[in-house]
C-alpha atoms as a PDB file:
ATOM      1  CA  UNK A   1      33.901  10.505  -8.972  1.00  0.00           C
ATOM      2  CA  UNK A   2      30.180   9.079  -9.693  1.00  0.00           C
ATOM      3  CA  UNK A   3      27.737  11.487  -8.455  1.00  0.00           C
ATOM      4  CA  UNK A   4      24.710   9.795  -6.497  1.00  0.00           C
ATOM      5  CA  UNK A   5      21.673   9.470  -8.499  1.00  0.00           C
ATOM      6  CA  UNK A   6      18.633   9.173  -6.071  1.00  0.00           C
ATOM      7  CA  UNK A   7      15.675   7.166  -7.993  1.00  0.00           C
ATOM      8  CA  UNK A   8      11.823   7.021  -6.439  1.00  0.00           C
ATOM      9  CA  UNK A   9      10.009   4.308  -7.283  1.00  0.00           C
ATOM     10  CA  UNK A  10       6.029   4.764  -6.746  1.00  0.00           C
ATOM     11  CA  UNK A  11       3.782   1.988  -7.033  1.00  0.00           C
ATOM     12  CA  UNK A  12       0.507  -0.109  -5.515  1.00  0.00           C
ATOM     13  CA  UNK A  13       1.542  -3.447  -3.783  1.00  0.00           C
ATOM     14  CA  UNK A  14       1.650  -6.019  -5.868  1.00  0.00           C
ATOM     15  CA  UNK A  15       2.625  -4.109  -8.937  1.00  0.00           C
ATOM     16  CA  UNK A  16       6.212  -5.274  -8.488  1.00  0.00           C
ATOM     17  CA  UNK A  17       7.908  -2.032  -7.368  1.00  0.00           C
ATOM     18  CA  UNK A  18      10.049  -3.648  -4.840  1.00  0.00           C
ATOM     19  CA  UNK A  19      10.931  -5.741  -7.269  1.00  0.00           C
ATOM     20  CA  UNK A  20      12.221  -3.012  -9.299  1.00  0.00           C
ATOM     21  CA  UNK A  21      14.159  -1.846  -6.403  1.00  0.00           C
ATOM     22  CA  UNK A  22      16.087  -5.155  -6.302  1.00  0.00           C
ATOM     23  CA  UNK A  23      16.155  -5.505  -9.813  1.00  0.00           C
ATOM     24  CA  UNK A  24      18.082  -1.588  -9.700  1.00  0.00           C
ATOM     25  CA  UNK A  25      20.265  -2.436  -6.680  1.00  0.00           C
ATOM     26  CA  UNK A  26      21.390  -5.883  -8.003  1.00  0.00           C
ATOM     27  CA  UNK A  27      22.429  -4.710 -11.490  1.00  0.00           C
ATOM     28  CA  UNK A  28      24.698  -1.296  -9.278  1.00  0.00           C
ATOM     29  CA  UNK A  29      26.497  -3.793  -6.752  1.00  0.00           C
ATOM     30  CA  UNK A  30      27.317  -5.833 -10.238  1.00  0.00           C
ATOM     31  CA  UNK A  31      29.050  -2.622 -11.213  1.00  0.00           C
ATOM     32  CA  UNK A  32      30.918  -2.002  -8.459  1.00  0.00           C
ATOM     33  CA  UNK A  33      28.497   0.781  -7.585  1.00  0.00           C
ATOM     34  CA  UNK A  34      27.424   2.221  -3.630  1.00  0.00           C
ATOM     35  CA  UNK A  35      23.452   1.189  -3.611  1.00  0.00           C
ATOM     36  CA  UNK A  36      21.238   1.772  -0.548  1.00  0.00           C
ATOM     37  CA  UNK A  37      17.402   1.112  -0.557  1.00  0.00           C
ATOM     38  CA  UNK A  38      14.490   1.647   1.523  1.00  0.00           C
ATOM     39  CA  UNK A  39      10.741   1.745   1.431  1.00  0.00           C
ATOM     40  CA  UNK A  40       7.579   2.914   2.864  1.00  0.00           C
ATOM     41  CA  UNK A  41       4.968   1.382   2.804  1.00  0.00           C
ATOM     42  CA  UNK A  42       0.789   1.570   2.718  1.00  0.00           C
ATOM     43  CA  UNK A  43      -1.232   0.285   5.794  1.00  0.00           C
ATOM     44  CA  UNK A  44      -2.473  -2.996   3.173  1.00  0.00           C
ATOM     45  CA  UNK A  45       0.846  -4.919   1.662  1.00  0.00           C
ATOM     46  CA  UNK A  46      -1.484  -5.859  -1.216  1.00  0.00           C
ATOM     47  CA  UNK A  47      -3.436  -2.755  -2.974  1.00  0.00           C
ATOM     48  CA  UNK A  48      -1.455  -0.061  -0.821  1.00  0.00           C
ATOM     49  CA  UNK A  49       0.840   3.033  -1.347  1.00  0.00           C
ATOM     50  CA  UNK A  50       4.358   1.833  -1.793  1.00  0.00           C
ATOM     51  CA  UNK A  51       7.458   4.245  -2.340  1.00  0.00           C
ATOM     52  CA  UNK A  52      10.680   2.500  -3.056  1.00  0.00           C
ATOM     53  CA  UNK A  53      14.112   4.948  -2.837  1.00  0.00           C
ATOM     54  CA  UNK A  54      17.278   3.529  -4.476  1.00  0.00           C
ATOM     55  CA  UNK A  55      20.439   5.191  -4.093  1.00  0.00           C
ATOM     56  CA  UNK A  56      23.374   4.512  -6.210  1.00  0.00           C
ATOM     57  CA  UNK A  57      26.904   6.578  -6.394  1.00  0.00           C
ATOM     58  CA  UNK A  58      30.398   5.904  -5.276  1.00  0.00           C
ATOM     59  CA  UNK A  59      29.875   5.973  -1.768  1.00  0.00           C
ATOM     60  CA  UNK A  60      26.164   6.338  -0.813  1.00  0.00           C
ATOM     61  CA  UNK A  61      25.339   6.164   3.056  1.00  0.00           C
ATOM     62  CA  UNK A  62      21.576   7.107   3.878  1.00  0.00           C
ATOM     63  CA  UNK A  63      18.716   4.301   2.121  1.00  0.00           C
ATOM     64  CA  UNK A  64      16.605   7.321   1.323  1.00  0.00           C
ATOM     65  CA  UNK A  65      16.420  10.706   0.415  1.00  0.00           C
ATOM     66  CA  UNK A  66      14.231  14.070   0.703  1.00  0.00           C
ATOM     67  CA  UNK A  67      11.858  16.351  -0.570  1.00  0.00           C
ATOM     68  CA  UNK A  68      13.216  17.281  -3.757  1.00  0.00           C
ATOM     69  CA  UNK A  69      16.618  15.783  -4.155  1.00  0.00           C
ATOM     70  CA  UNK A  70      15.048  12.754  -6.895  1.00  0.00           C
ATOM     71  CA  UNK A  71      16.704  12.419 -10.185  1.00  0.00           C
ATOM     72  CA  UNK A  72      14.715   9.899 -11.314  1.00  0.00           C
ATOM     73  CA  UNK A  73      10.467   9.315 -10.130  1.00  0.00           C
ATOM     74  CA  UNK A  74       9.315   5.635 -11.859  1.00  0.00           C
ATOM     75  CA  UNK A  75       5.971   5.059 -11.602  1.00  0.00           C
ATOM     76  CA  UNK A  76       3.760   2.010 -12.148  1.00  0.00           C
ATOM     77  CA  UNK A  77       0.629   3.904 -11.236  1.00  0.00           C
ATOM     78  CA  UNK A  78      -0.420   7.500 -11.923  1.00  0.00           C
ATOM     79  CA  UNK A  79      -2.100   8.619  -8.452  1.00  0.00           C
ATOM     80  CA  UNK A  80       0.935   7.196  -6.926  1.00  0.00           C
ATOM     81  CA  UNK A  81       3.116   9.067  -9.136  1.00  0.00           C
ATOM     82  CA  UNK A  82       1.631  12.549  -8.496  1.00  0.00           C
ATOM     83  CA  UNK A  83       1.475  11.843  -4.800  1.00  0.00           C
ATOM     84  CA  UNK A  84       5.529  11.318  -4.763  1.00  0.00           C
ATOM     85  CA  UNK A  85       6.066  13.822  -7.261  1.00  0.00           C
ATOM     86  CA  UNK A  86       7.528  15.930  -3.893  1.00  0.00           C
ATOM     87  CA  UNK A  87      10.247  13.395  -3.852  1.00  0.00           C
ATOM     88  CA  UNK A  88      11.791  14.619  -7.542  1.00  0.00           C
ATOM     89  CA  UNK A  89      14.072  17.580  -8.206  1.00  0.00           C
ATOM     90  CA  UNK A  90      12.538  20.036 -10.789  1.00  0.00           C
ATOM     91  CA  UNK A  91      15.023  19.346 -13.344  1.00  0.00           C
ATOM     92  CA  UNK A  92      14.075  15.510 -12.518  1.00  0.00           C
ATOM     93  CA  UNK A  93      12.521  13.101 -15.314  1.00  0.00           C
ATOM     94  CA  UNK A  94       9.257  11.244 -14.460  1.00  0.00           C
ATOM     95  CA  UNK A  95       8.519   7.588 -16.100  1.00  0.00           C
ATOM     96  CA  UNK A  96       5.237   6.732 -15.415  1.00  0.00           C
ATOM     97  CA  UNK A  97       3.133   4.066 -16.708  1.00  0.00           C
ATOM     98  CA  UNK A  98      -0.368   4.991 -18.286  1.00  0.00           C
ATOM     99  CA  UNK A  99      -2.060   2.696 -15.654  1.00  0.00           C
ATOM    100  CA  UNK A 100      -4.741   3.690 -12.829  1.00  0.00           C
ATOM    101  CA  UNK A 101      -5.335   1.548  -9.651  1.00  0.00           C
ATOM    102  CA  UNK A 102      -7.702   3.757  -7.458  1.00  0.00           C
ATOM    103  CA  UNK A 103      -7.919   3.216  -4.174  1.00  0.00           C
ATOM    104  CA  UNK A 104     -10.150   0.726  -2.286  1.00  0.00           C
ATOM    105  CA  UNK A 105     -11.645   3.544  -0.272  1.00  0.00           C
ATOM    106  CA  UNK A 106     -12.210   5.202  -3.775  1.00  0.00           C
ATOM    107  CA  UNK A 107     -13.967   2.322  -5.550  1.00  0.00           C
ATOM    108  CA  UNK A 108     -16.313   2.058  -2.653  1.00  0.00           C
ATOM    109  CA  UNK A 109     -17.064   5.816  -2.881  1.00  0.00           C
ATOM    110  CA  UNK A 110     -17.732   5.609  -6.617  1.00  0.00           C
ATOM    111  CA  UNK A 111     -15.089   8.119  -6.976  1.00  0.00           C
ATOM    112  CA  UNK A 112     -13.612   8.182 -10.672  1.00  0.00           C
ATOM    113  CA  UNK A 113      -9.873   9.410 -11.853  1.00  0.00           C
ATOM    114  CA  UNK A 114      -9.659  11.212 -15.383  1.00  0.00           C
ATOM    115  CA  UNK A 115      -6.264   9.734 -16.451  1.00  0.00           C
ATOM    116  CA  UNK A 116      -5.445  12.845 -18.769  1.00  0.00           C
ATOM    117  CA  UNK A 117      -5.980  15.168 -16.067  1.00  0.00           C
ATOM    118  CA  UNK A 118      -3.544  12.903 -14.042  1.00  0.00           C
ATOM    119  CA  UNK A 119      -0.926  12.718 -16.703  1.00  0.00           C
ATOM    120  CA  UNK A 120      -0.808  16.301 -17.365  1.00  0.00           C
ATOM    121  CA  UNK A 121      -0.600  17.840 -13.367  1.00  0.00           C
ATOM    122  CA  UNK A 122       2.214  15.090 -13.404  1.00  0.00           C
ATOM    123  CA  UNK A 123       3.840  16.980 -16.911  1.00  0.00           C
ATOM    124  CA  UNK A 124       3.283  20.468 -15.167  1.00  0.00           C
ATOM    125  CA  UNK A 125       5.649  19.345 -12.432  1.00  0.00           C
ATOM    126  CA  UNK A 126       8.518  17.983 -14.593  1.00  0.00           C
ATOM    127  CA  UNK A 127       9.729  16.236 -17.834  1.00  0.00           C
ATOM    128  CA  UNK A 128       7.475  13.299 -18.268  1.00  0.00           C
ATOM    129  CA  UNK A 129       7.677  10.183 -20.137  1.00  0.00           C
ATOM    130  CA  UNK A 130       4.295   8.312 -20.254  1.00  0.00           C
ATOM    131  CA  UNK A 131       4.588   5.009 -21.327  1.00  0.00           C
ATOM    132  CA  UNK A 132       1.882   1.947 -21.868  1.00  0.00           C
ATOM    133  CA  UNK A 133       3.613  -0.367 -19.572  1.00  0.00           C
ATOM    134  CA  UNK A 134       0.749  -2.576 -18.804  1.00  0.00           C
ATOM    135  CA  UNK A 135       0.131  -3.258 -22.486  1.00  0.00           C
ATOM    136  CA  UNK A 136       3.457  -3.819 -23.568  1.00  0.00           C
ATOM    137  CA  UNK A 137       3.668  -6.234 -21.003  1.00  0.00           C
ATOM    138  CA  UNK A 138       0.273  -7.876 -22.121  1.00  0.00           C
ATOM    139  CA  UNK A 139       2.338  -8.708 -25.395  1.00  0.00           C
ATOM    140  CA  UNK A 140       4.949 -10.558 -23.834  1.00  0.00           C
ATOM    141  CA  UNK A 141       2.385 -12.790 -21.489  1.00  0.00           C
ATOM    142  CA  UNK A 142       3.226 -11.307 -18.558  1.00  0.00           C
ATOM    143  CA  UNK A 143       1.253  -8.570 -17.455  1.00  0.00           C
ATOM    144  CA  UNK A 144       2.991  -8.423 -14.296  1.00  0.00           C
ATOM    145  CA  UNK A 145       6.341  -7.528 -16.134  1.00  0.00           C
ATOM    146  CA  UNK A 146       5.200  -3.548 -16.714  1.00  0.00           C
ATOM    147  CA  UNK A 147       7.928  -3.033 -14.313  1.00  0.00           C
ATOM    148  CA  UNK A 148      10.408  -4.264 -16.471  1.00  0.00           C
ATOM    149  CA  UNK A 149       9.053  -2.239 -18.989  1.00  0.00           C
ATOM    150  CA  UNK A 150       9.888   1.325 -16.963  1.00  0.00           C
ATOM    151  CA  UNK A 151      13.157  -0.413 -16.413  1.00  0.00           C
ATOM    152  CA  UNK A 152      13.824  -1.122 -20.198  1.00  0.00           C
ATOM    153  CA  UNK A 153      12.826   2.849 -20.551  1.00  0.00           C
ATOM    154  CA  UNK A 154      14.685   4.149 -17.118  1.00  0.00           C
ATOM    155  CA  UNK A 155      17.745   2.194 -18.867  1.00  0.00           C
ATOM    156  CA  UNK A 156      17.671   4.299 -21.993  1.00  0.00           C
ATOM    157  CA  UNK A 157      17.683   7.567 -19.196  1.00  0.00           C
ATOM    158  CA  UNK A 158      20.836   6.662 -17.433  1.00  0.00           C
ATOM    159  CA  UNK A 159      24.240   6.007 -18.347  1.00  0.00           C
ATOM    160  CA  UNK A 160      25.694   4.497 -14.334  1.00  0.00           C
ATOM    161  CA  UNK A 161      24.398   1.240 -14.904  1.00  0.00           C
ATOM    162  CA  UNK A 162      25.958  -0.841 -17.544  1.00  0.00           C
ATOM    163  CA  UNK A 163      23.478  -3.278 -20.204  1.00  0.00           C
ATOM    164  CA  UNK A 164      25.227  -6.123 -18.869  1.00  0.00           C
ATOM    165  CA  UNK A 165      24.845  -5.886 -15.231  1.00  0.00           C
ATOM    166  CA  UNK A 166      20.739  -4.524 -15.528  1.00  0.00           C
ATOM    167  CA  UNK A 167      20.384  -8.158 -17.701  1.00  0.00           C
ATOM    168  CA  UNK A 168      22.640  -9.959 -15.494  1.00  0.00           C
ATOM    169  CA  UNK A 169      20.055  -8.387 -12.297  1.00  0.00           C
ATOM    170  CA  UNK A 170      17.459  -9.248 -13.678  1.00  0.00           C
ATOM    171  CA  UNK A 171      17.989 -13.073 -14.153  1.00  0.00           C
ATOM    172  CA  UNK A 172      19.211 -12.623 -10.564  1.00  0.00           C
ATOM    173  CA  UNK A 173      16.160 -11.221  -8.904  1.00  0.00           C
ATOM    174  CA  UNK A 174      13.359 -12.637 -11.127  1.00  0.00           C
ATOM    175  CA  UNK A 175      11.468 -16.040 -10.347  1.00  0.00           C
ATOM    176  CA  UNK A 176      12.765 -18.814 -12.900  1.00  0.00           C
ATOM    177  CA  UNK A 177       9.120 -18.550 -14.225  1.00  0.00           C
ATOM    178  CA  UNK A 178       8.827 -15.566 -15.079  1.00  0.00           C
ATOM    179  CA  UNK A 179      12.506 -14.448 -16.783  1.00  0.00           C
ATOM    180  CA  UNK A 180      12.061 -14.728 -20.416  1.00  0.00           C
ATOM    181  CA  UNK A 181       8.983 -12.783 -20.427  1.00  0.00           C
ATOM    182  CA  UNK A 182      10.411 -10.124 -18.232  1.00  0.00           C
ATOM    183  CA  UNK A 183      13.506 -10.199 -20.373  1.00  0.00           C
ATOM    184  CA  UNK A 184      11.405  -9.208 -23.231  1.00  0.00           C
ATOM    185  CA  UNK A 185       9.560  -6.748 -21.236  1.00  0.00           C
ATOM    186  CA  UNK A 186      12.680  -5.153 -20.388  1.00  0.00           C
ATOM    187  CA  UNK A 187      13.653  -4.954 -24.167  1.00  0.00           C
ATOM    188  CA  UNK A 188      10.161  -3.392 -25.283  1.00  0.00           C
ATOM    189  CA  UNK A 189      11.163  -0.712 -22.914  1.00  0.00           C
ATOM    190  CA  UNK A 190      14.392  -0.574 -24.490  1.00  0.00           C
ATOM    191  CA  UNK A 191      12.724  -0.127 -27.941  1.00  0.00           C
ATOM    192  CA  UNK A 192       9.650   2.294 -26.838  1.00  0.00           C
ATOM    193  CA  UNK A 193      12.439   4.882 -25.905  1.00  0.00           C
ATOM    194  CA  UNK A 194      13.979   4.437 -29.351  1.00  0.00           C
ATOM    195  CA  UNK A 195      10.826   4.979 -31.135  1.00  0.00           C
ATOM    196  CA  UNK A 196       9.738   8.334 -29.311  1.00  0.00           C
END
């Protein structure tokens, strides 16, 4: 029997973590997996909070899940990350990219996040993998593809998904335009795991 694995995914719109939802959902139903998904999200679609749940088992009912019952927490932003840390299950691994998109209402009040600090309340919560998404992207040409960075990495994390359906996904759910660099993306994530 596959257990259910409950995944958060915390992001700012636009960052493309509904995208990563898909991307995760697609590449389950390839297996023959359960997959349910939800979201919540922030008052603006572009710029706002976003948390993404995926659910994937054997037979998985309810899109989301609660306080403390996350296996997985991927993050494409850090405040986002330590605001759903609540979501992930103390023996839970966060991925988290290095990357810090304050707030609108911040930026007008001047207010200024120390990344470091960020990082480590996020490692005093649970095992934490921080990883330069952004940048790795940046080498491929598409800095829009850090989310298939955290997926290259969240791949390296899990063994329910197999390599075939997560490439197979995400030729599925990404535009034409932008595959081959999110291909690559996906395989720098792959290879930053290895090098750690």
């Amino acid at each position: 029997m596959v257990k259910t694995v409950n995944i958060a995914i915390a992001s700012v719109g636009g960052q493309g973590g509904l995208t990563l939802s898909r991307v995760l959902a697609v590449a389950a139903v390839l297996d023959g997996l359960s997959v349910r998904t939800g979201e919540t999200l922030g008052m603006a679609q572009r710029y706002g909070s976003v948390v993404s749940y995926v659910r994937i088992g054997a037979r998985v009912f309810s899109p989301t899940f609660s306080e403390s019952e996350g296996d997985y927490l991927l993050g494409l932003e850090l405040l986002e990350t330590a605001r759903a840390l609540r979501l992930l299950k103390p023996s839970g691994l966060v991925i988290v990219s290095d990357t810090i998109r304050p707030p609108v209402t911040a930026s007008l009040n001047r207010e200024v996040y120390d990344k470091n600090k960020l990082v480590d309340y996020i490692r005093s919560y649970a095992e934490t993998l921080v990883v330069p998404a952004q940048k790795l992207a940046t080498e491929v040409g598409n800095p829009r593809a850090a989310n298939m960075v955290l997926l290259g990495v969240f791949h390296r994390h899990q063994d329910l998904i197999t390599d075939t359906s997560m490439r197979k996904a995400i030729s599925e759910v990404v535009p034409p335009k932008w595959l081959e660099s999110s291909l690559r993306a996906f395989e720098l994530g792959l290879s930053f795991i290895e090098k750690r």
